[in-house]
Protein backbone atom coordinates (compact mmCIF):
# COMPACT_ATOMS: atom_id res chain seq x y z
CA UNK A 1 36.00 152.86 14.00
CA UNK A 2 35.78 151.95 17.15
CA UNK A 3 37.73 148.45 17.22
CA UNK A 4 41.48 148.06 16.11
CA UNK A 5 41.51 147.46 12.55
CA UNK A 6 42.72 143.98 11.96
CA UNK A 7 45.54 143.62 9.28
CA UNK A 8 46.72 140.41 7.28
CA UNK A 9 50.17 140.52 5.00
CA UNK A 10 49.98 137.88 2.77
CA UNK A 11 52.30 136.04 0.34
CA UNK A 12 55.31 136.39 2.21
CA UNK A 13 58.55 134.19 1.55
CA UNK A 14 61.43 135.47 3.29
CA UNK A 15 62.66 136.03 7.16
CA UNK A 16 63.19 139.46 6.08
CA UNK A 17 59.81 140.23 4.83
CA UNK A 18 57.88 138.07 8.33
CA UNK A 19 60.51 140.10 10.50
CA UNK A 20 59.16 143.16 8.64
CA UNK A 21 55.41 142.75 9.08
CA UNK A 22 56.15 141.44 12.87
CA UNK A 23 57.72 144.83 13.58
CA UNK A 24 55.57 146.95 11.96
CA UNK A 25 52.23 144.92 13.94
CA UNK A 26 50.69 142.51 11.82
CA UNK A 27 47.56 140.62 13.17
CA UNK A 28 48.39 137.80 10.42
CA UNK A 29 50.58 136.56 8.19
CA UNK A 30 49.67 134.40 4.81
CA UNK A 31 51.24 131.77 3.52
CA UNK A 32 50.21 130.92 0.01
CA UNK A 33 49.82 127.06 -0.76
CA UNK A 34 48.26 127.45 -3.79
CA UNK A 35 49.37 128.08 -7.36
CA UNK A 36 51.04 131.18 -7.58
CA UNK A 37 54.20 133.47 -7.95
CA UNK A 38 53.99 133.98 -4.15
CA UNK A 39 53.78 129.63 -3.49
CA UNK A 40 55.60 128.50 -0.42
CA UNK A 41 56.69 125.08 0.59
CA UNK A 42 55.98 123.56 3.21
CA UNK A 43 59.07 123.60 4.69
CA UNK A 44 59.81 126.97 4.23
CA UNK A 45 56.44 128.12 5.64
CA UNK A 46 57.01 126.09 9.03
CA UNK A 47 60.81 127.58 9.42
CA UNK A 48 59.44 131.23 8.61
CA UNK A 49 55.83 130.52 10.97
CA UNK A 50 58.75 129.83 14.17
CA UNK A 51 59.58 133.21 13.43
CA UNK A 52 56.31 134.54 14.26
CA UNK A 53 55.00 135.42 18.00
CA UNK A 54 52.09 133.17 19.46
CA UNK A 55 49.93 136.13 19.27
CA UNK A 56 50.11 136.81 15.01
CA UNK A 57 47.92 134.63 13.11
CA UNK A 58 49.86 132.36 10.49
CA UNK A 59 47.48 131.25 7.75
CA UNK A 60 48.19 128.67 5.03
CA UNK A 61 46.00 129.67 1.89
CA UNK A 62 44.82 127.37 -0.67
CA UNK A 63 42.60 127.42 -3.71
CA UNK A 64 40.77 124.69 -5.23
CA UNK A 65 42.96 121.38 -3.67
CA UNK A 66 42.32 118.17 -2.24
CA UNK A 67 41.06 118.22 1.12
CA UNK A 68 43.66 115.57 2.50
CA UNK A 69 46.69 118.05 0.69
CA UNK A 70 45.37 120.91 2.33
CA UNK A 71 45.45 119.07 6.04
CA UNK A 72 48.79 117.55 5.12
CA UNK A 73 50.11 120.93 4.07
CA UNK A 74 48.38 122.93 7.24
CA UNK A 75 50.01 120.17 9.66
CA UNK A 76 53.84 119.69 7.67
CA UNK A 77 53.88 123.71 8.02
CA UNK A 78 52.09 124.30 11.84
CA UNK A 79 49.76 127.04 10.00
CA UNK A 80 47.08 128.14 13.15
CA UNK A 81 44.65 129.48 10.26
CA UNK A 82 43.30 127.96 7.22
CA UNK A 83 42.15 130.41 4.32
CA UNK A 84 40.52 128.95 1.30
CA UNK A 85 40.39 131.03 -1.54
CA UNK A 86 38.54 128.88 -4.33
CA UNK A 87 35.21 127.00 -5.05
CA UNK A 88 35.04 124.68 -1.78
CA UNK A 89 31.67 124.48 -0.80
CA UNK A 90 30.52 123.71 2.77
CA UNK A 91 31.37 120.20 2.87
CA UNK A 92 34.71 121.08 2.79
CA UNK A 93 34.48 123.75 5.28
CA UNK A 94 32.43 121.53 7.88
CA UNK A 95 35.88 118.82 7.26
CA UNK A 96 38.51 121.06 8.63
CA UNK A 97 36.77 122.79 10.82
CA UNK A 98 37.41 119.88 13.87
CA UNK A 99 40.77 120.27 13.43
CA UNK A 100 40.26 123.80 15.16
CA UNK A 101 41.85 126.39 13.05
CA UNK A 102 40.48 129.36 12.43
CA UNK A 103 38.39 129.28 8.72
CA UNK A 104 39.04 132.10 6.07
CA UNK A 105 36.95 132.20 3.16
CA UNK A 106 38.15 134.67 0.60
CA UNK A 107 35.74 135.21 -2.17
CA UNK A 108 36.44 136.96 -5.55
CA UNK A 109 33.11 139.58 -5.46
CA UNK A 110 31.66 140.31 -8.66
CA UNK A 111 28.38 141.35 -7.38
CA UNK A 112 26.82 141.90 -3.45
CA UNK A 113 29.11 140.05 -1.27
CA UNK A 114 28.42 137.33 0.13
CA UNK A 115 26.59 136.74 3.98
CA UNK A 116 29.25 136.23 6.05
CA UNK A 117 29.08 132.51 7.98
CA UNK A 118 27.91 131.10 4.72
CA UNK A 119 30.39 128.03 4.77
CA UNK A 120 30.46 128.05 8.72
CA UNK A 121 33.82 130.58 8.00
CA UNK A 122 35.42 132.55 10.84
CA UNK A 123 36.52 135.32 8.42
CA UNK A 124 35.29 136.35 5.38
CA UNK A 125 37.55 138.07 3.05
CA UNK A 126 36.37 139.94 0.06
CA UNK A 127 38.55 140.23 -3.11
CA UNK A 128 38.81 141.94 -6.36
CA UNK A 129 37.75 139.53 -9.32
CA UNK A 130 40.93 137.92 -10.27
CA UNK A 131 42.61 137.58 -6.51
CA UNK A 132 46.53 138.49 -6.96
CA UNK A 133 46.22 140.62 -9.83
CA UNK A 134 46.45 143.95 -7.91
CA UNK A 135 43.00 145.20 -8.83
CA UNK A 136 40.93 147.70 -7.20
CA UNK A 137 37.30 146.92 -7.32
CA UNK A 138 34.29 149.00 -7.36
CA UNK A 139 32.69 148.80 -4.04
CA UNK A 140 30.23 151.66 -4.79
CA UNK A 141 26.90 150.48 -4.68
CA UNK A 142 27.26 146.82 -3.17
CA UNK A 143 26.08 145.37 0.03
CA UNK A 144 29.20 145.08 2.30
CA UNK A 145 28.80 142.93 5.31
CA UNK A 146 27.38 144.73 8.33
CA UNK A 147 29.63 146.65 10.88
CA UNK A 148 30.86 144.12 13.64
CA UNK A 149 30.87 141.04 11.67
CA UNK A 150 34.63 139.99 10.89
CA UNK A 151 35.76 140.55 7.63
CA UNK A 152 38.99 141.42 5.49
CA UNK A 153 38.38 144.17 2.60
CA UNK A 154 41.76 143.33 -0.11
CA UNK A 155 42.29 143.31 -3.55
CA UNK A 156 44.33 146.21 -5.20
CA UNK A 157 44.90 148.15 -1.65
CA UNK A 158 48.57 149.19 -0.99
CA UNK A 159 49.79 152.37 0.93
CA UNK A 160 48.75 154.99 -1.39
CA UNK A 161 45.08 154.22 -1.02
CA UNK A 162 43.79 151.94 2.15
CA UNK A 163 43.93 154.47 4.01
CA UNK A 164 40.66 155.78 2.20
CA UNK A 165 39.22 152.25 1.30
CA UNK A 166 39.35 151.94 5.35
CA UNK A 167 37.21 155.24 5.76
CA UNK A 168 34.67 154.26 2.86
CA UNK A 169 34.47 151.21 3.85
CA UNK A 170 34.98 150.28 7.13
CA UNK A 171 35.74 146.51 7.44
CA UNK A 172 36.85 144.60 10.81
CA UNK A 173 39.97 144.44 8.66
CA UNK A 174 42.18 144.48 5.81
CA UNK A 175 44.59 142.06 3.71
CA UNK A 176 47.12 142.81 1.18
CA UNK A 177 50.10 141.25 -1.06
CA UNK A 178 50.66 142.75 -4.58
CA UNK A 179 50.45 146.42 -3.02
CA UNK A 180 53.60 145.95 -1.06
CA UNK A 181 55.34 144.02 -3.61
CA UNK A 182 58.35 146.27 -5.69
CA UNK A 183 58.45 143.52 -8.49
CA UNK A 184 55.53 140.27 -8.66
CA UNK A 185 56.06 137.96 -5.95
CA UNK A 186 59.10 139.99 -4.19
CA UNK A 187 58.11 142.08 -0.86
CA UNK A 188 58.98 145.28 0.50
CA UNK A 189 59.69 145.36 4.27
CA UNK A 190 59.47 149.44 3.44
CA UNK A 191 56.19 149.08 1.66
CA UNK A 192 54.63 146.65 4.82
CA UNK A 193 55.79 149.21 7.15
CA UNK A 194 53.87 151.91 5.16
CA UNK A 195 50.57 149.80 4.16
CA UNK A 196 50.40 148.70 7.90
CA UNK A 197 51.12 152.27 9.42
CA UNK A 198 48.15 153.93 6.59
CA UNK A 199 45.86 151.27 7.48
CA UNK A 200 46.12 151.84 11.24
CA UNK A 201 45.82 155.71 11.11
CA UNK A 202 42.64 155.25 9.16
CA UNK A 203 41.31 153.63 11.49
CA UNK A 204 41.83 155.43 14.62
C-alpha cells in the first residue's frame, strides 16, 4: 500500500489489554466515554493512558454528549485525541478543535461515505450501521474516500478477515473492538496480537 497501515484498538479497560496492544504496535488506543459495555471512567482511562508511550495515540470517544462533559472528560483523563462517534454537527467540531487534539469523526455508513474534512475532522472513521455490534458491512459498490486521505475502515473486522478488508479496501487505516473481544466488553491480549499482526501483513 505504500504507507504503514495505521491501526486503532479500541474499548480497552485493563493494563493487561493497553500492555497488549503496546507490544504488539498499536498507532492508537480508544477509550470509550460513551454509553456502552466497553465505558471507562475517567479515572481509569488517565491511570491506563500513563501506561501508553508518547508516540501511541490515546483517544477518548464519545457519542452524542454535552460539549462541556466531553472537554471535562478529555482533560480529567489526559486523552491526546478526541473521537466523536454520534450526531455532532460542525459547531461542535469547530469548539474543540482549539484545544488542539486531534478530531475523529466516526460515522455509521449506510450509504456512500461521507467526504472526509466534512466537520473540519482529522480522521474519518467509517463504521458498520449499529457501531459496537460486530457487524460487517457491505462495502461493495460505495464510494470509499480516495487513497491518501486519512481514514479508519472498522466495524465487524477481527483477525479472521482484515486482512482481506485491508486488500479490498485499502484505507490509511483500520480500528477494531468487538473482533478481539472473547466475551462483550472483555479483551483478548491474544486476539490484539493477531488482529494487529493480520492487519500489518496486509498491508505490506
Amino acid at each position: 500500500m505504500g504507507t504503514p497501515l495505521f491501526i486503532k484498538v479500541c474499548g480497552l479497560r485493563t493494563e493487561q489489554d493497553v500492555d497488549a496492544a503496546v507490544e504488539a504496535g498499536a498507532d492508537a488506543i480508544g477509550f470509550v466515554f460513551a454509553e456502552s459495555p466497553r465505558r471507562i471512567d475517567a479515572g481509569t482511562a488517565s491511570r491506563l493512558a500513563r501506561r501508553v508511550p508518547e508516540g501511541i495515540m490515546t483517544v477518548g470517544v464519545f457519542r452524542n454528549q454535552p460539549l462541556a462533559e466531553v472537554r471535562e472528560l478529555l482533560d480529567a483523563s489526559a486523552m491526546r485525541a478526541v473521537q466523536l462517534h454520534g450526531d455532532e454537527d460542525l459547531a461542535f467540531y469547530d469548539a474543540l478543535r482549539p484545544d488542539g487534539r486531534p478530531l475523529i469523526r466516526g460515522v455509521s455508513v449506510r450509504g456512500d461515505a461521507p467526504r472526509h474534512g466534512e466537520r473540519g475532522e482529522d480522521i474519518l472513521l467509517l463504521d458498520a450501521p449499529v457501531p459496537g455490534a460486530g457487524e460487517v458491512w457491505d462495502r461493495s459498490g460505495k464510494r470509499l474516500p480516495e487513497p491518501g486521505l486519512a481514514w479508519l475502515l472498522a466495524g465487524g473486522l477481527d483477525p479472521g478477515n482484515v486482512a482481506e478488508a485491508v486488500r479490498a479496501a485499502r484505507p490509511w487505516g483500520v480500528d477494531v473492538s468487538s473482533g478481539i473481544e472473547i466475551s462483550r466488553g472483555v479483551k483478548s491480549p491474544a486476539l490484539i496480537a493477531a488482529f494487529i499482526e493480520a492487519a500489518r501483513a496486509a498491508a505490506e
